[in-house]
Protein backbone atom coordinates (compact mmCIF):
# COMPACT_ATOMS: atom_id res chain seq x y z
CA UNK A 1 -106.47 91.73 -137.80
CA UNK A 2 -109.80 90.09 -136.13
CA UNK A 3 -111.47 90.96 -132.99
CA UNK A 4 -109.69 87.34 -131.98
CA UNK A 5 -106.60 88.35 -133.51
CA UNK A 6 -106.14 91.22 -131.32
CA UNK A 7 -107.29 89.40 -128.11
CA UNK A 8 -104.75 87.08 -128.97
CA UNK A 9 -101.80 89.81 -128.95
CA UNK A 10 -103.43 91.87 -126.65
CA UNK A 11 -103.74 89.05 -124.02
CA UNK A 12 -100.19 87.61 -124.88
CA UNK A 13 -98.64 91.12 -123.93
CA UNK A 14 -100.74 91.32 -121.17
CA UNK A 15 -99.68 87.65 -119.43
CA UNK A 16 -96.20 89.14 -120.02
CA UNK A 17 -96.78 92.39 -118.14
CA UNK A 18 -98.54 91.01 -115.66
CA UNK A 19 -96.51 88.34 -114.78
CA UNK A 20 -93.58 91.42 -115.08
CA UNK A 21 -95.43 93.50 -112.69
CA UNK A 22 -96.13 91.04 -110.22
CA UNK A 23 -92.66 89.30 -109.80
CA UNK A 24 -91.02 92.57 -109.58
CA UNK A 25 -94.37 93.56 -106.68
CA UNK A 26 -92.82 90.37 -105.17
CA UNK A 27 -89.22 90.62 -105.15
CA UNK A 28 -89.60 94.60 -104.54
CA UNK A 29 -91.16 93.77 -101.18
CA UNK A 30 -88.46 91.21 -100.04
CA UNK A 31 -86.26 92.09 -97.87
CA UNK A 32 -82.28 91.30 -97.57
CA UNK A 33 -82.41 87.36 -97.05
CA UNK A 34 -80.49 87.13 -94.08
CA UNK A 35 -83.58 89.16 -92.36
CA UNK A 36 -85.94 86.94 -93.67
CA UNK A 37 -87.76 84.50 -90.20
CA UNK A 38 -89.56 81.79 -90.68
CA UNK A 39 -92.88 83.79 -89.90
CA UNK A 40 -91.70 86.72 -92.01
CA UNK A 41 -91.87 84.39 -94.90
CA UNK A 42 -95.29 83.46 -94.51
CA UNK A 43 -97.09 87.05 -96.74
CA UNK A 44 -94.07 86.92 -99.01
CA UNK A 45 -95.30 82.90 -100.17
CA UNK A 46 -98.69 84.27 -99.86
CA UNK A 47 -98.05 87.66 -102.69
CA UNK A 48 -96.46 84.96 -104.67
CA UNK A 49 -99.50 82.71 -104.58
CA UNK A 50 -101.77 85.53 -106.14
CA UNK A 51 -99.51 86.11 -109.06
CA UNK A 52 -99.35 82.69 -109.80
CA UNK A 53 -102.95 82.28 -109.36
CA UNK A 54 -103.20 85.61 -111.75
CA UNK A 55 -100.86 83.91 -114.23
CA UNK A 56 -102.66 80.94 -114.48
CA UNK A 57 -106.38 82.34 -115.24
CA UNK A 58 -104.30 84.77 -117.92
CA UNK A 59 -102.65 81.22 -119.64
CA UNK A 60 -105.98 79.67 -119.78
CA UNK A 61 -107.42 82.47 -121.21
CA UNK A 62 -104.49 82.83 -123.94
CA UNK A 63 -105.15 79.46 -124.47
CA UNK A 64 -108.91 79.49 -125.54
CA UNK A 65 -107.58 82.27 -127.84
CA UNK A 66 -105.44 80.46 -129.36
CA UNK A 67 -107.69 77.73 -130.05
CA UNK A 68 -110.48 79.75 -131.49
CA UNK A 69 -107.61 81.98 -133.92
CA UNK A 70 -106.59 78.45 -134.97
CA UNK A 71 -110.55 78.06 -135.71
CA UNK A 72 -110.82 81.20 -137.98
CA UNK A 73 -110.51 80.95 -141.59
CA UNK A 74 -107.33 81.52 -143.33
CA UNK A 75 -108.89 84.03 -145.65
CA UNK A 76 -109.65 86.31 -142.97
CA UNK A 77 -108.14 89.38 -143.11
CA UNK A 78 -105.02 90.36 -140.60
CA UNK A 79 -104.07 93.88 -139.53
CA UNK A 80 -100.91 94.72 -138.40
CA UNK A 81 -100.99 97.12 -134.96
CA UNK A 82 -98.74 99.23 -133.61
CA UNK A 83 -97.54 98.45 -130.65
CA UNK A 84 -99.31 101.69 -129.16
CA UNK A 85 -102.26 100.13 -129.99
CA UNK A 86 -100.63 96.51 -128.57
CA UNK A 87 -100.31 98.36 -125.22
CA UNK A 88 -104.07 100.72 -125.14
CA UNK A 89 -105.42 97.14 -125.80
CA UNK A 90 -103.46 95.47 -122.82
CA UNK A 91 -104.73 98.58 -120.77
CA UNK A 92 -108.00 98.14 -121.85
CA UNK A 93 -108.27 94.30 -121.19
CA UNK A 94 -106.97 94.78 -117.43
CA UNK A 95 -108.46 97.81 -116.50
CA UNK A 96 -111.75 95.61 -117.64
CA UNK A 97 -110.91 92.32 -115.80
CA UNK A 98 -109.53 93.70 -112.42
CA UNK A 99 -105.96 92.54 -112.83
CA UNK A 100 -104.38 95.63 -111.78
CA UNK A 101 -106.25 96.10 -108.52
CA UNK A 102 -105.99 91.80 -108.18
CA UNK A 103 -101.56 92.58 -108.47
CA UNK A 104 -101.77 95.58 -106.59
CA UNK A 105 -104.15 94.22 -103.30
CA UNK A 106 -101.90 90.85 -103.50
CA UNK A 107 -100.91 90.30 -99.52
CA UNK A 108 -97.25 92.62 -99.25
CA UNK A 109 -95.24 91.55 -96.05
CA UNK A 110 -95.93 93.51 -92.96
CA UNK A 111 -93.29 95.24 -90.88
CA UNK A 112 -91.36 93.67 -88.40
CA UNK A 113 -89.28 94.59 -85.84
CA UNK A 114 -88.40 91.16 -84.46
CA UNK A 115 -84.84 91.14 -86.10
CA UNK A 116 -84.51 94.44 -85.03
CA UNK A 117 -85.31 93.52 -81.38
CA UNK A 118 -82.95 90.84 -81.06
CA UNK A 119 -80.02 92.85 -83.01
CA UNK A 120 -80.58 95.21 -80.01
CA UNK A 121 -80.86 92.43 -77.77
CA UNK A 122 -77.34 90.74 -79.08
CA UNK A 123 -76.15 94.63 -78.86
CA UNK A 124 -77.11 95.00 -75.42
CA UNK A 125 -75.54 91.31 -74.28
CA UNK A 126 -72.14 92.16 -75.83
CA UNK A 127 -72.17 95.54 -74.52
CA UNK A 128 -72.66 94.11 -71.06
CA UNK A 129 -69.76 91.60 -71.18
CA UNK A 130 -67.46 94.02 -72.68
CA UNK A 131 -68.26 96.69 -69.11
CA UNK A 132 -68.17 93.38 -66.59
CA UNK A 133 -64.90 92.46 -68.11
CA UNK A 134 -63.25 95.95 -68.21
CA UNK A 135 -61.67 97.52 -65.12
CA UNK A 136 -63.92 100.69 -65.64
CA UNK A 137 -66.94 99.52 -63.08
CA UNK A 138 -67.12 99.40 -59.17
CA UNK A 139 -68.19 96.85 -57.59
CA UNK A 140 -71.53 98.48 -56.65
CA UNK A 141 -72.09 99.50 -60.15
CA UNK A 142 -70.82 96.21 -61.54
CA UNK A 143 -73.69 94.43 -59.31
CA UNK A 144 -76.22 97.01 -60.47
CA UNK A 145 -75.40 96.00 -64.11
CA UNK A 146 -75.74 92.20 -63.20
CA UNK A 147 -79.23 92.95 -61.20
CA UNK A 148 -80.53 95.09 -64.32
CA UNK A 149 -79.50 92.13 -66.90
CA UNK A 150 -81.34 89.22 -64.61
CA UNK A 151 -84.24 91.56 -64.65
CA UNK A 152 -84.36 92.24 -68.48
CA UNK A 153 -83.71 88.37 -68.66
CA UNK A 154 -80.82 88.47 -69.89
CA UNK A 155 -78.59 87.75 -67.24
CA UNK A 156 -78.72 83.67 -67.98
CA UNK A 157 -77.19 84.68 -71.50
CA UNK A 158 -74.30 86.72 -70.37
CA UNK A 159 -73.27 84.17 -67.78
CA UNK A 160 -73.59 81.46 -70.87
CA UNK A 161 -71.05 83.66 -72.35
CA UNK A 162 -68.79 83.99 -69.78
CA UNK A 163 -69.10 79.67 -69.21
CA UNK A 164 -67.91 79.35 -73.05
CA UNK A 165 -65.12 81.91 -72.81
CA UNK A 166 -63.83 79.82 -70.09
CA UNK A 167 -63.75 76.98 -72.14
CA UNK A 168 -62.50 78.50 -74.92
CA UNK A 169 -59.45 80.22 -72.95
CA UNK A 170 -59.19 77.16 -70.42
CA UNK A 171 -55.60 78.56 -68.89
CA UNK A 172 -56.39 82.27 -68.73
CA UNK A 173 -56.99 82.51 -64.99
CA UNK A 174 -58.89 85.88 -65.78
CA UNK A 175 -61.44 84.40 -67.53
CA UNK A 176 -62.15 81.52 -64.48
CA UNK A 177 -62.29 84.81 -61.98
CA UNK A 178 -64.82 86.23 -64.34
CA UNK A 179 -66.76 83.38 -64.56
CA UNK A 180 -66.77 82.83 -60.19
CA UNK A 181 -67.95 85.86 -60.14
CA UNK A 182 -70.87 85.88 -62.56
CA UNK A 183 -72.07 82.75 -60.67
CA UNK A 184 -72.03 84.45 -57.55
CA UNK A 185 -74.17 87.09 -59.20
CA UNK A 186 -76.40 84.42 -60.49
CA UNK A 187 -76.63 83.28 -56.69
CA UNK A 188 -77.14 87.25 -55.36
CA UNK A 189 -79.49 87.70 -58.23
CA UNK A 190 -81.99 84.66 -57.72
CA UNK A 191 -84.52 83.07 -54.84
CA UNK A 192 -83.41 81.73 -51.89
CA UNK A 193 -83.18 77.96 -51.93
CA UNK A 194 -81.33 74.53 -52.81
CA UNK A 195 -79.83 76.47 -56.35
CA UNK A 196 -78.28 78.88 -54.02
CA UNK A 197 -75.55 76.16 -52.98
CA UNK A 198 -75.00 75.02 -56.08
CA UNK A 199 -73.73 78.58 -57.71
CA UNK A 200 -72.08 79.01 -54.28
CA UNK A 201 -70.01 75.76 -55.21
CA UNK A 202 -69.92 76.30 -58.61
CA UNK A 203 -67.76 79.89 -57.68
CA UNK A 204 -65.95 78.24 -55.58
CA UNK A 205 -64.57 75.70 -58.38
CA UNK A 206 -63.56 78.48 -60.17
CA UNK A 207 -61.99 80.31 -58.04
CA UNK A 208 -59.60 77.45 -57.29
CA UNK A 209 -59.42 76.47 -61.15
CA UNK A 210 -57.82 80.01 -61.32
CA UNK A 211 -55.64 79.61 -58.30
CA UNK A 212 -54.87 76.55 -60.00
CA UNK A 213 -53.62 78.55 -62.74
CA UNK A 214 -51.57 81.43 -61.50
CA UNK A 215 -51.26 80.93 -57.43
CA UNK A 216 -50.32 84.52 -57.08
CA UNK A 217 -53.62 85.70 -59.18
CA UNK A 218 -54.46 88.39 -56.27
CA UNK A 219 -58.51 88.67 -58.06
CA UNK A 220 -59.18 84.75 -57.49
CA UNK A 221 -57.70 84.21 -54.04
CA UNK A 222 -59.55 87.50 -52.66
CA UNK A 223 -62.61 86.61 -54.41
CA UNK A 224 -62.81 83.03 -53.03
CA UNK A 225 -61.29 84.53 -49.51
CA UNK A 226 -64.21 86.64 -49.23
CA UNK A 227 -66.94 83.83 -50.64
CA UNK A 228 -65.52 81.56 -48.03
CA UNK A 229 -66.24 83.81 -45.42
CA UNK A 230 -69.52 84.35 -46.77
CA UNK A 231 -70.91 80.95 -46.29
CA UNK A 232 -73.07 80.18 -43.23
CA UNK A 233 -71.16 79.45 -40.16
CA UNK A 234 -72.57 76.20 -39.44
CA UNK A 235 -70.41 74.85 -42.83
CA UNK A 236 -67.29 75.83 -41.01
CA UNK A 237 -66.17 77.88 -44.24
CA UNK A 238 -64.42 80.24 -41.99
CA UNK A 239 -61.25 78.63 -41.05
CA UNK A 240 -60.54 77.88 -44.83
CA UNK A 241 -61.77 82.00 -46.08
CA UNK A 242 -59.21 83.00 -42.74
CA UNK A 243 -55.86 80.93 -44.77
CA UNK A 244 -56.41 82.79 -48.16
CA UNK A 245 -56.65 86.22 -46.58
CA UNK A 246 -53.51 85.45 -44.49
CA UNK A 247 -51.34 84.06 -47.94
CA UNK A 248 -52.64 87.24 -49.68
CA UNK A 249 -51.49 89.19 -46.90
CA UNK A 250 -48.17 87.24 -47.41
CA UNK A 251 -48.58 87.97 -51.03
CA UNK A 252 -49.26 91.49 -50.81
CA UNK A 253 -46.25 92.41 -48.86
CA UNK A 254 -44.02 91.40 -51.55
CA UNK A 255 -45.59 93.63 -54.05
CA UNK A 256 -45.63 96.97 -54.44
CA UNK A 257 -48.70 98.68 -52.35
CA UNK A 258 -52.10 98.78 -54.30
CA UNK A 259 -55.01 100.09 -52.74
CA UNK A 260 -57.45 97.35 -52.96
CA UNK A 261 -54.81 95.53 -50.12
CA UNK A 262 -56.52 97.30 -47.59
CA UNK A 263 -59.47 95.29 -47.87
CA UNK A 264 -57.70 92.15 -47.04
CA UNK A 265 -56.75 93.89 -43.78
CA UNK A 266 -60.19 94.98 -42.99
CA UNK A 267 -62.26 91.51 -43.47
CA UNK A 268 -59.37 89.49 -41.92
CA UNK A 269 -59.43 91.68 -38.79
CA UNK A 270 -63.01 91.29 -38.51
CA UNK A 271 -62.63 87.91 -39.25
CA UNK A 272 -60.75 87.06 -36.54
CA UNK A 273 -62.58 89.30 -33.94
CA UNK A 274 -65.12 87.11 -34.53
CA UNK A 275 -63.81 84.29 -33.29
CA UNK A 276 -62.89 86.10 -30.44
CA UNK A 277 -59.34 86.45 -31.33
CA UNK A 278 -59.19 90.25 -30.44
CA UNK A 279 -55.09 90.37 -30.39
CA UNK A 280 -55.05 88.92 -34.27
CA UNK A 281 -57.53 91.41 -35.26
CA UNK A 282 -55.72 94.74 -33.46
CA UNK A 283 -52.69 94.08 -35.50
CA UNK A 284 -53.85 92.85 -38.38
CA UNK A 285 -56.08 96.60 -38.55
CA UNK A 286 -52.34 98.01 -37.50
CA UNK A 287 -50.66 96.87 -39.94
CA UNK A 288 -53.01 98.15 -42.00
CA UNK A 289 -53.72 101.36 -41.03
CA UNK A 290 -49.72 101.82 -41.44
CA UNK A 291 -49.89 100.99 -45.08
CA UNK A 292 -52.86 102.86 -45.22
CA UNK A 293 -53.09 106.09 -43.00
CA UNK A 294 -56.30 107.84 -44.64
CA UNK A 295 -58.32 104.57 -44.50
CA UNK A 296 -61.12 105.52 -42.70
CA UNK A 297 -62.73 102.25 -42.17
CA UNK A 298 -59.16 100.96 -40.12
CA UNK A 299 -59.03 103.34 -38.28
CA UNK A 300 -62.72 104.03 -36.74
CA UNK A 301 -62.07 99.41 -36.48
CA UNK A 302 -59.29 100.33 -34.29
CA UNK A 303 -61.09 102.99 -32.27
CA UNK A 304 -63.83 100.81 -31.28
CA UNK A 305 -61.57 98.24 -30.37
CA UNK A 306 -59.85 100.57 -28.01
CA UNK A 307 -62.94 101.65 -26.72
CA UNK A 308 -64.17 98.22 -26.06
């Protein structure tokens, strides 16, 4: 076979291999397509690019081989090779040109943990509404939790979830309660200002669309009892915060005795020695302290009420 024979066989196996090599450099770099961003995809286009580019010089160049073997004279003599030889030539002719080190610098996609950042993110969120929805937390640890989500910014996200769970479930009274209550955390968890009234009202909504639901939901009339009575005084809150804790006081004495109950006792007693209504307040801590003996808090209220 000529010198242009063999070029043309050598370089015909080598556009093979090389294209070969650098598809599978390519698709052995890719990830799993679902982990694939938009900016991830930018060095995997760019690998591609070179082996294109790579392909195209080795075409042209099979291409001016072919022309000039379709120049030589028929007489010529032609060799058969083995395919050993085939494959030293092929080595020979890249090792010569740079095409292995042009494949093997093409641009390969650099690590990134972005997807695995917001998998830990999406990790952490559900985590987080699967706690503030158990029974498992206190309410001093579920306010931590609350406090540490608005200050990995993440809080706006979990209280997004707990908005479309109430729309999803709109007559599960649970799931309104939940949602009060992670607007009063956005209000506990944010500046000072004109927002502060509008979570404030938003919790209050709530509260009654749960009422709304199940009058007898013990959760939602506590929680908007003790919102109420939360409100400045000048909004004259009180009055309406006083009537809830007085039906769940109603409420609670036709159900068996939990120990939360006491707390309805202890705010409405204060409650009403506030307005000055001492007598309310000494039997409402009384009644209490009956149900509850060991409370603590009832009975140092009813001391100091003695003592005064």
């Amino acid at each position: 076979m000529s010198n242009t024979s063999l070029g043309l066989v050598a370089l015909a196996s080598l556009a093979s291999a090389a294209i070969g090599a650098g598809a599978a450099l390519f698709v052995g770099s890719r990830p799993a397509p679902e982990a694939v961003s938009a900016g991830e995809a930018r060095p995997q286009a760019a690998a591609l690019d070179a082996v294109l580019a790579r392909q195209g010089e080795l075409e042209r160049a099979l291409e001016a081989l072919r022309t000039r073997l379709e120049m030589t004279p028929a007489t010529q003599e032609r060799v058969e090779l083995s395919s050993d030889q085939i494959a030293s030539a092929v080595e020979r002719w890249m090792r010569e040109n740079g095409a292995q080190a042009s494949l093997a610098s093409a641009p390969t996609e650099p690590v990134s943990d972005a997807s695995s950042a917001a998998r830990e993110r999406e990790r952490r969120i559900a985590d987080a509404i699967a706690k503030l929805r158990g029974d498992d937390l206190s309410d001093s640890e579920r306010s931590r939790l609350w406090k540490e989500l608005f200050e990995a910014g993440l809080g706006d996200q979990v209280l997004a979830e707990f908005e479309a769970r109430a729309e999803r479930e709109p007559n599960n009274p649970d799931a309104r309660v939940d949602l009060a209550n992670a607007y009063l955390q956005k209000l506990f968890n944010s500046p000072m200002g004109p927002e502060s009234g509008v979570w404030g009202s938003k919790a209050d909504k709530a509260f009654d669309a749960a009422i709304a639901l199940d009058a007898n939901h013990w959760d939602a009339r506590f929680g908007k009892a003790v919102a109420l009575s939360n409100w400045p005084a000048f909004l004259g809150k009180q009055p309406e915060a006083i009537k809830h804790f007085e039906v769940l006081l109603q409420q609670q004495a036709q159900r068996p005795l939990e120990p939360r109950f006491v707390n309805t006792h202890l705010i409405l007693g204060n409650m009403y020695m506030q307005l000055g209504q001492k007598d309310k307040a000494l039997a409402t801590w009384q009644a209490g302290a009956t149900q509850f003996p060991d409370n603590e808090a009832l009975r140092k209220q009813l001391e100091l009420s003695a003592g005064g």
